[in-house]
PDB file of N, CA and C in Angstrom:
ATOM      1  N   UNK A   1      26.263  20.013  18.618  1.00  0.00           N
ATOM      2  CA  UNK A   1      24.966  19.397  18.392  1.00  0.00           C
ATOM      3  C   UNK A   1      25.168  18.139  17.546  1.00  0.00           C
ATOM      4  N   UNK A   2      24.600  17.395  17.627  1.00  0.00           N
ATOM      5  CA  UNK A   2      24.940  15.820  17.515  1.00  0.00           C
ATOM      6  C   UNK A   2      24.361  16.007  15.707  1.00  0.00           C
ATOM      7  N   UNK A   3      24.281  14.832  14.963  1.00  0.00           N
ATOM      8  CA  UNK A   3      23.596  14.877  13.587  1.00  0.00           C
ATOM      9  C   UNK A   3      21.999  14.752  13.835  1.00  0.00           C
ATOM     10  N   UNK A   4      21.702  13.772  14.600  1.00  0.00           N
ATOM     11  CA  UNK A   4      20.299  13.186  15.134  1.00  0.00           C
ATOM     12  C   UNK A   4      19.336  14.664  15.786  1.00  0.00           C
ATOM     13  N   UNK A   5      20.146  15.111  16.041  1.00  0.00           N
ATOM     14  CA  UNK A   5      19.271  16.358  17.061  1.00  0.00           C
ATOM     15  C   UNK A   5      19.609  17.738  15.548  1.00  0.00           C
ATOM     16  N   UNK A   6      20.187  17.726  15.291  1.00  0.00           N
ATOM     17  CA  UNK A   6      20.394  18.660  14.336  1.00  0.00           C
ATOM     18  C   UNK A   6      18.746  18.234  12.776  1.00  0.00           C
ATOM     19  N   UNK A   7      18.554  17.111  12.332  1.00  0.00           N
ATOM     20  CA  UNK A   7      17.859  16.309  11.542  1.00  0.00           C
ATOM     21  C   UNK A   7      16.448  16.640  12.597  1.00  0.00           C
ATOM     22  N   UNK A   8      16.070  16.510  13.502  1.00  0.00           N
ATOM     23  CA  UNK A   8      14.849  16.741  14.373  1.00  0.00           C
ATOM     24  C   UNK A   8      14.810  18.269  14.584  1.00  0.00           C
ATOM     25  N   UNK A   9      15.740  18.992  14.847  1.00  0.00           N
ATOM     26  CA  UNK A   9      15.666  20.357  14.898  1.00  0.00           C
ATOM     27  C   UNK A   9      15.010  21.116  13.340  1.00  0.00           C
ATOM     28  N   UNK A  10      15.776  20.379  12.511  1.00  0.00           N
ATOM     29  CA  UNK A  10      15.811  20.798  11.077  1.00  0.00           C
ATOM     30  C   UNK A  10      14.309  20.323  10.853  1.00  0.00           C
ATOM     31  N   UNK A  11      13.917  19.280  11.160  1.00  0.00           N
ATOM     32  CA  UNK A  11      12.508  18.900  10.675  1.00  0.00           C
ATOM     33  C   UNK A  11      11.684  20.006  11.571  1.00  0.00           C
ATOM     34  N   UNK A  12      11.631  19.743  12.656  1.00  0.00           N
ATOM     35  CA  UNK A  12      10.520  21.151  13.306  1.00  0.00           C
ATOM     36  C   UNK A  12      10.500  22.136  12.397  1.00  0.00           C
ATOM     37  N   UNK A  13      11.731  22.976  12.462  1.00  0.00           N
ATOM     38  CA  UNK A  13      11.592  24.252  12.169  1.00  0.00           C
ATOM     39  C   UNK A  13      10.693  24.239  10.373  1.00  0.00           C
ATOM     40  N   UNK A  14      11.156  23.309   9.606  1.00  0.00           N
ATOM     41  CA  UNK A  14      10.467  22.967   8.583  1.00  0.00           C
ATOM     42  C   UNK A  14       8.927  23.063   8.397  1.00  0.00           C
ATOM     43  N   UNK A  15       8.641  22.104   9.434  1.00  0.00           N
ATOM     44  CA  UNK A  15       7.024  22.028  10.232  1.00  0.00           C
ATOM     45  C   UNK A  15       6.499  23.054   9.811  1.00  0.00           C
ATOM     46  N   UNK A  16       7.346  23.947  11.285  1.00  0.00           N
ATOM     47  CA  UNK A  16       6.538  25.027  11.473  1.00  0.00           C
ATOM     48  C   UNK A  16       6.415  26.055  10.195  1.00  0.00           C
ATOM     49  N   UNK A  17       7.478  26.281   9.255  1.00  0.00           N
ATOM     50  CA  UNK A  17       7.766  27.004   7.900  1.00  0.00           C
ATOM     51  C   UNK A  17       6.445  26.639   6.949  1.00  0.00           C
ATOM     52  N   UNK A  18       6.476  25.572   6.719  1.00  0.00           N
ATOM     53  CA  UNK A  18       5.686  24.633   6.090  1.00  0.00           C
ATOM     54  C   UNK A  18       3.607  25.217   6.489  1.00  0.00           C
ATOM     55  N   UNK A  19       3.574  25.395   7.640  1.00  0.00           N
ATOM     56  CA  UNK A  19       2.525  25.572   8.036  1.00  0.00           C
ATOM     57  C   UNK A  19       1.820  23.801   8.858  1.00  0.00           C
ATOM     58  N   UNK A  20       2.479  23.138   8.559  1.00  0.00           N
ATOM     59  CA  UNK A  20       1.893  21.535   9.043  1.00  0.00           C
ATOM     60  C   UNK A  20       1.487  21.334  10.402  1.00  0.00           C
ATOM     61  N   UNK A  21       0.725  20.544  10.330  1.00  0.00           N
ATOM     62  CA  UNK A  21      -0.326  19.806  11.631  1.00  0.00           C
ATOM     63  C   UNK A  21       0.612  18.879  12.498  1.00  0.00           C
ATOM     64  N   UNK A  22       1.234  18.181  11.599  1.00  0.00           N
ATOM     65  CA  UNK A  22       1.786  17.233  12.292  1.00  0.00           C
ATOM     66  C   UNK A  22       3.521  17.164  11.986  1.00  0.00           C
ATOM     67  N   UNK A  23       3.964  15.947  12.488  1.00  0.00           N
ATOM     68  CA  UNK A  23       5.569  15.811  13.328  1.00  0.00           C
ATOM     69  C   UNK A  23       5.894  14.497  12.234  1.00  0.00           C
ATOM     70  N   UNK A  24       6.803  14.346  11.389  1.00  0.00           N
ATOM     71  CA  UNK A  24       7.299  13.260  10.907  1.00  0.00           C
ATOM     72  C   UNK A  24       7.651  12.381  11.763  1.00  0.00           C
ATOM     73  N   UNK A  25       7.769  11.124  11.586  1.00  0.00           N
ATOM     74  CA  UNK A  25       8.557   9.843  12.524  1.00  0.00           C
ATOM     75  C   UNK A  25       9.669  10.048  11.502  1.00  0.00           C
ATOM     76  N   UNK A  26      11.078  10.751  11.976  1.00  0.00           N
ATOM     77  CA  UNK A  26      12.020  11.244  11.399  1.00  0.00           C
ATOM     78  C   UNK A  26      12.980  10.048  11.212  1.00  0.00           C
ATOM     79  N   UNK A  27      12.756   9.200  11.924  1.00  0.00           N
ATOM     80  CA  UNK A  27      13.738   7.756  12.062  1.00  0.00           C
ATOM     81  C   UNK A  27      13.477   7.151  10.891  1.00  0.00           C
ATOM     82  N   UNK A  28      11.596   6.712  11.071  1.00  0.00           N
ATOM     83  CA  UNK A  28      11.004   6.036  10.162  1.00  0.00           C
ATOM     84  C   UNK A  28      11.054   6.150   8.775  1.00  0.00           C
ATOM     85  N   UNK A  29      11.447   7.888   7.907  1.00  0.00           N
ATOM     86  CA  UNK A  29      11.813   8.471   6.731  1.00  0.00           C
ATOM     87  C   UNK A  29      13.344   7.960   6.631  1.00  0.00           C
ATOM     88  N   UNK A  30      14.316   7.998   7.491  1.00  0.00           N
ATOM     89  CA  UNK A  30      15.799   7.443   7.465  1.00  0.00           C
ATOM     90  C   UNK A  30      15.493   6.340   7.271  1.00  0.00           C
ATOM     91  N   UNK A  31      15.301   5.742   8.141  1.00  0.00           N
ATOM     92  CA  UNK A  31      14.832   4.244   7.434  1.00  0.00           C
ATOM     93  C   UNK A  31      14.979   4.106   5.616  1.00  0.00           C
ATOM     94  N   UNK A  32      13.937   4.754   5.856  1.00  0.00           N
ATOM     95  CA  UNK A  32      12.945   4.647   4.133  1.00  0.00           C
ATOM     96  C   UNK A  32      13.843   4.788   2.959  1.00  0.00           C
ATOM     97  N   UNK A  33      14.409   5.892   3.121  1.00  0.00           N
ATOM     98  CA  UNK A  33      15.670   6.375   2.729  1.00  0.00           C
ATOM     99  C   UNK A  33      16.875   5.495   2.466  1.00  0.00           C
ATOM    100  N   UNK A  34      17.204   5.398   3.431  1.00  0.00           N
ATOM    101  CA  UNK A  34      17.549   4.296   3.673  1.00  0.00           C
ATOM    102  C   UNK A  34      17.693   2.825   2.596  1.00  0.00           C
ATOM    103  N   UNK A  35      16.672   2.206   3.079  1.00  0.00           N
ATOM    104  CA  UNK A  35      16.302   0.855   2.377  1.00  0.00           C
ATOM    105  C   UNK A  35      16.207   1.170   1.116  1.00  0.00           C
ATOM    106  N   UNK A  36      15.738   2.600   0.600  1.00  0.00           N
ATOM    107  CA  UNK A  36      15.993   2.945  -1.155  1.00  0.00           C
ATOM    108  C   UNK A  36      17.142   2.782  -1.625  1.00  0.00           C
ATOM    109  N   UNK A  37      18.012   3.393  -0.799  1.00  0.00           N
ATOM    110  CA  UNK A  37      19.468   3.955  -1.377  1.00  0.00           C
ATOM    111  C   UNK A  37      20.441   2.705  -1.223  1.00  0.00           C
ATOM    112  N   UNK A  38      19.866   1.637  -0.358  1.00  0.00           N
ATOM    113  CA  UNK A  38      21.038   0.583  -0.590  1.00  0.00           C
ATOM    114  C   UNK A  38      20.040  -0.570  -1.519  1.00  0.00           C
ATOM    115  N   UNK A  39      18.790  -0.346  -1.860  1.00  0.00           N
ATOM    116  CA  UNK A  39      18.326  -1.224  -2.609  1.00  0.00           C
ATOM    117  C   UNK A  39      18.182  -1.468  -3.977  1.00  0.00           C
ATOM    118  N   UNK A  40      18.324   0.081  -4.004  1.00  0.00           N
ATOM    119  CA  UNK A  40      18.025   0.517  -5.568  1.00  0.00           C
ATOM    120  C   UNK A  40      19.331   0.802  -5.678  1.00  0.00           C
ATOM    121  N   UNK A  41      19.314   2.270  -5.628  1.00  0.00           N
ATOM    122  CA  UNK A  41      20.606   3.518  -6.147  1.00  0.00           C
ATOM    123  C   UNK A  41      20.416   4.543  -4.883  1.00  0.00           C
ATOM    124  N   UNK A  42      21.682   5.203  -4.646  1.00  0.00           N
ATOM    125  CA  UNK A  42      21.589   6.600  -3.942  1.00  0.00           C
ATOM    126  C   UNK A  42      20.477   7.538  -4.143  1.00  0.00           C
ATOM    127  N   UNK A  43      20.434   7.950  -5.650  1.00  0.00           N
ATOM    128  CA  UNK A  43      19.334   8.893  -5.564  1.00  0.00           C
ATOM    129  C   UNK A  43      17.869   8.425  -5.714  1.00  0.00           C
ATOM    130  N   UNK A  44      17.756   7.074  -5.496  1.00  0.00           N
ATOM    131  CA  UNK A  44      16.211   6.677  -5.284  1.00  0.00           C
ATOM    132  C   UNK A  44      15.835   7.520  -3.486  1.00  0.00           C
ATOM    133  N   UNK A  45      16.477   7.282  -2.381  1.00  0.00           N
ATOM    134  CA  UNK A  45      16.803   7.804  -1.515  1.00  0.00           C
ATOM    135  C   UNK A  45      15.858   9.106  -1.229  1.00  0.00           C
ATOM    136  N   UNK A  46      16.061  10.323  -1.697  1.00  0.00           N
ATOM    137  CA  UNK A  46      14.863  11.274  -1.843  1.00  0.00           C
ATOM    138  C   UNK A  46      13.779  11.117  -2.960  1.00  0.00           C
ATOM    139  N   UNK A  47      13.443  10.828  -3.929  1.00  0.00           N
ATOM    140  CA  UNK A  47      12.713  10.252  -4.844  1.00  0.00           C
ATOM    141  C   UNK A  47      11.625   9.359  -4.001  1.00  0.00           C
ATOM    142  N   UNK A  48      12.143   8.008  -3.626  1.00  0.00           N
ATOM    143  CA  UNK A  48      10.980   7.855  -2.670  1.00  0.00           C
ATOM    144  C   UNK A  48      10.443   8.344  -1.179  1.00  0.00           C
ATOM    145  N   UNK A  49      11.437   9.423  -1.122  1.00  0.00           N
ATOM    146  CA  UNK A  49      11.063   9.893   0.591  1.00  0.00           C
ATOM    147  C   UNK A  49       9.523  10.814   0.140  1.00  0.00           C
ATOM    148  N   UNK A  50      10.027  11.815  -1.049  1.00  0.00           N
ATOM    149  CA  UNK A  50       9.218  11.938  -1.865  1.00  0.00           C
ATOM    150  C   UNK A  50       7.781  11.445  -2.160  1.00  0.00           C
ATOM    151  N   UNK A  51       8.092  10.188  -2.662  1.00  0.00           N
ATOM    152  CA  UNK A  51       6.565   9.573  -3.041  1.00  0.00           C
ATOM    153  C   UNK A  51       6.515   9.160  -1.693  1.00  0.00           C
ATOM    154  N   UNK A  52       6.925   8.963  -0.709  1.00  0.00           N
ATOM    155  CA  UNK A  52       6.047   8.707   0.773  1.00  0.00           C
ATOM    156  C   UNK A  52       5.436   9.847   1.036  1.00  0.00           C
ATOM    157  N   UNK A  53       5.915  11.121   0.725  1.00  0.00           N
ATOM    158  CA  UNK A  53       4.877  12.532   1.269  1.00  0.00           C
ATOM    159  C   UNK A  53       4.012  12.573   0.323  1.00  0.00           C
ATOM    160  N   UNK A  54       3.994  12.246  -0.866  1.00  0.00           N
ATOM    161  CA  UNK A  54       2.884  12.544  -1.656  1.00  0.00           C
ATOM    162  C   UNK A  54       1.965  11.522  -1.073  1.00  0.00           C
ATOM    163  N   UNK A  55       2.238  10.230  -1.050  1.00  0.00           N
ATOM    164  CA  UNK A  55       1.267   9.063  -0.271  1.00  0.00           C
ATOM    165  C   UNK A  55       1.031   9.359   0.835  1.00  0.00           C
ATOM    166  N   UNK A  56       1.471  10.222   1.808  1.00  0.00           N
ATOM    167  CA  UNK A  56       0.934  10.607   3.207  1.00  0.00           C
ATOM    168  C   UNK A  56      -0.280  11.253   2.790  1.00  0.00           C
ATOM    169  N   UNK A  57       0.144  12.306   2.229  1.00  0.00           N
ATOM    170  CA  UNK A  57      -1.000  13.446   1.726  1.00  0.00           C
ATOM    171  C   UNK A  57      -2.645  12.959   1.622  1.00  0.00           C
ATOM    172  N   UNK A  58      -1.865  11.615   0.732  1.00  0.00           N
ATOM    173  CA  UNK A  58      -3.607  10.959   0.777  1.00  0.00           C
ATOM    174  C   UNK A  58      -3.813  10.608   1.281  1.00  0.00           C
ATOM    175  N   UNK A  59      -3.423   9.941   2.915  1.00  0.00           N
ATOM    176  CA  UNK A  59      -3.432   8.876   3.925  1.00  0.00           C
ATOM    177  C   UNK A  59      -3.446   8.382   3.898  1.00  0.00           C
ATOM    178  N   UNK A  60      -2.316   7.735   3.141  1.00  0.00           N
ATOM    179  CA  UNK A  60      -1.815   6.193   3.324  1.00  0.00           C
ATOM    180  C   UNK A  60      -0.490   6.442   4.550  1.00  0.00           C
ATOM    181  N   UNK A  61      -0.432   5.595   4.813  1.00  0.00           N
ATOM    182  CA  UNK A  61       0.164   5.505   6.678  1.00  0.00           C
ATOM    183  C   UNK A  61       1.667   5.161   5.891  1.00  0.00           C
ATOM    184  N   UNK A  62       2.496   5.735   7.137  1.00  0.00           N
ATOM    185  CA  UNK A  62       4.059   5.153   6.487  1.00  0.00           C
ATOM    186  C   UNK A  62       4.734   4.057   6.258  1.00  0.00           C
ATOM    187  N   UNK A  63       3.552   3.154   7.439  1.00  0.00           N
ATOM    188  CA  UNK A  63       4.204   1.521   7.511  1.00  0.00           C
ATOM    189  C   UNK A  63       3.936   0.962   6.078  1.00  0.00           C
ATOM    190  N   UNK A  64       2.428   1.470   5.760  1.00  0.00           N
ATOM    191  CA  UNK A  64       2.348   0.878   4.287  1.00  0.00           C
ATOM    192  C   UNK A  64       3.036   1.637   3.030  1.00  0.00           C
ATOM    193  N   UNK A  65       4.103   2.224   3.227  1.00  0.00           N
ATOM    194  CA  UNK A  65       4.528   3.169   1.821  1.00  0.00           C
ATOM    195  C   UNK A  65       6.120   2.242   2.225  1.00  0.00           C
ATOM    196  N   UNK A  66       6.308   1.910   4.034  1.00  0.00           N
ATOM    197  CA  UNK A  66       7.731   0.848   3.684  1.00  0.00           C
ATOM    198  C   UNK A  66       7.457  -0.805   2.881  1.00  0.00           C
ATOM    199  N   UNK A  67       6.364  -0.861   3.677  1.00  0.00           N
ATOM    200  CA  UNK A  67       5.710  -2.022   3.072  1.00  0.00           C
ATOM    201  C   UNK A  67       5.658  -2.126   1.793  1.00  0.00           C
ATOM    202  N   UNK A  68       5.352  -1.609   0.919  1.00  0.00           N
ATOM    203  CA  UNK A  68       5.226  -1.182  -0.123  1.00  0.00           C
ATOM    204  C   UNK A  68       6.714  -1.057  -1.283  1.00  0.00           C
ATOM    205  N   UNK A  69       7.797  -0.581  -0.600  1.00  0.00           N
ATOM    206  CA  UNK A  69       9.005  -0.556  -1.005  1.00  0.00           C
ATOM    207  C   UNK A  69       9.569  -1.694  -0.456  1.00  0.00           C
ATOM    208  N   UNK A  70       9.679  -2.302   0.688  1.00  0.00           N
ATOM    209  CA  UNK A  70      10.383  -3.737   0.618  1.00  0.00           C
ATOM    210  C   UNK A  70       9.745  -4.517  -0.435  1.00  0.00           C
ATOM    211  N   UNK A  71       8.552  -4.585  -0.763  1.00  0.00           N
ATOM    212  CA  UNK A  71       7.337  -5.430  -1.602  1.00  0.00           C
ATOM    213  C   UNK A  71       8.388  -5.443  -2.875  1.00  0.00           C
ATOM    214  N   UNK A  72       8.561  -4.035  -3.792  1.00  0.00           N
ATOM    215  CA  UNK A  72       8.665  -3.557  -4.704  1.00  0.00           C
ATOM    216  C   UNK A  72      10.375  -3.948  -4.860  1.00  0.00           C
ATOM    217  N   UNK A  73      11.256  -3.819  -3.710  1.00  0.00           N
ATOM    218  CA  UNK A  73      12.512  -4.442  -4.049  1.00  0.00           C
ATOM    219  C   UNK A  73      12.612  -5.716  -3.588  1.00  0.00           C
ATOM    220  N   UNK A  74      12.144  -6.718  -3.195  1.00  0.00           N
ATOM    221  CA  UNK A  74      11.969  -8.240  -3.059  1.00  0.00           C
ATOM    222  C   UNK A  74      11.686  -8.605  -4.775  1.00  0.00           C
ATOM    223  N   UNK A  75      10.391  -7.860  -5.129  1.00  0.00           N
ATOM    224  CA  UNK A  75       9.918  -8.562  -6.730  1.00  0.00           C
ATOM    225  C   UNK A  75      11.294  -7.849  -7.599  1.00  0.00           C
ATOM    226  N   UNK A  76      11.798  -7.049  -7.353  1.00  0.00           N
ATOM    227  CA  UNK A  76      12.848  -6.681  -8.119  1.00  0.00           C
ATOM    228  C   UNK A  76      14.408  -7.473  -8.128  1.00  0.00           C
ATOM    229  N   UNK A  77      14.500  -7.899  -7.040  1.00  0.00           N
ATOM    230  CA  UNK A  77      15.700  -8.991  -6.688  1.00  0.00           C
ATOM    231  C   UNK A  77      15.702  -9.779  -7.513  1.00  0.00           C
ATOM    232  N   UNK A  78      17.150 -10.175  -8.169  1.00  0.00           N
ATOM    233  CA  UNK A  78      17.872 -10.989  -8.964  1.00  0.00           C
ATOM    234  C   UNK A  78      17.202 -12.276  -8.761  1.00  0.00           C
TER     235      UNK A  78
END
């Protein structure tokens, strides 16, 4: 089983554990992840995957929680 299908498998079954309505854009959190961990530090990485689920919760949409973190490491750049 590949990493990609293993990470989507792992998120369902979560889902369903979880009790949740809906399906992460699992790319879109890598991403996120992502752009933390080479912008900041490694462990910003879950920390803000983090504050993106707490900001889902309230419905704020994911484009605006990346939006939001490129924003936040642009004003932070040297």
């Amino acid at each position: 089983m590949s990493a990609s299908r293993d990470v989507e498998s792992w998120s369902r079954a979560l889902v369903a554990d979880l009790g949740l309505d809906t399906a992460p854009d699992v790319a879109a959190v890598l991403d996120l992840a992502r752009i933390a961990a080479h912008g900041v530090a490694r462990p910003a990485a879950p920390l803000t995957t983090y504050l993106a689920g707490y900001a889902a919760a309230r419905g704020v949409p994911l484009v605006v929680v990346v939006a939001a973190v490129e924003r936040r490491l642009a004003e932070d750049a040297p």
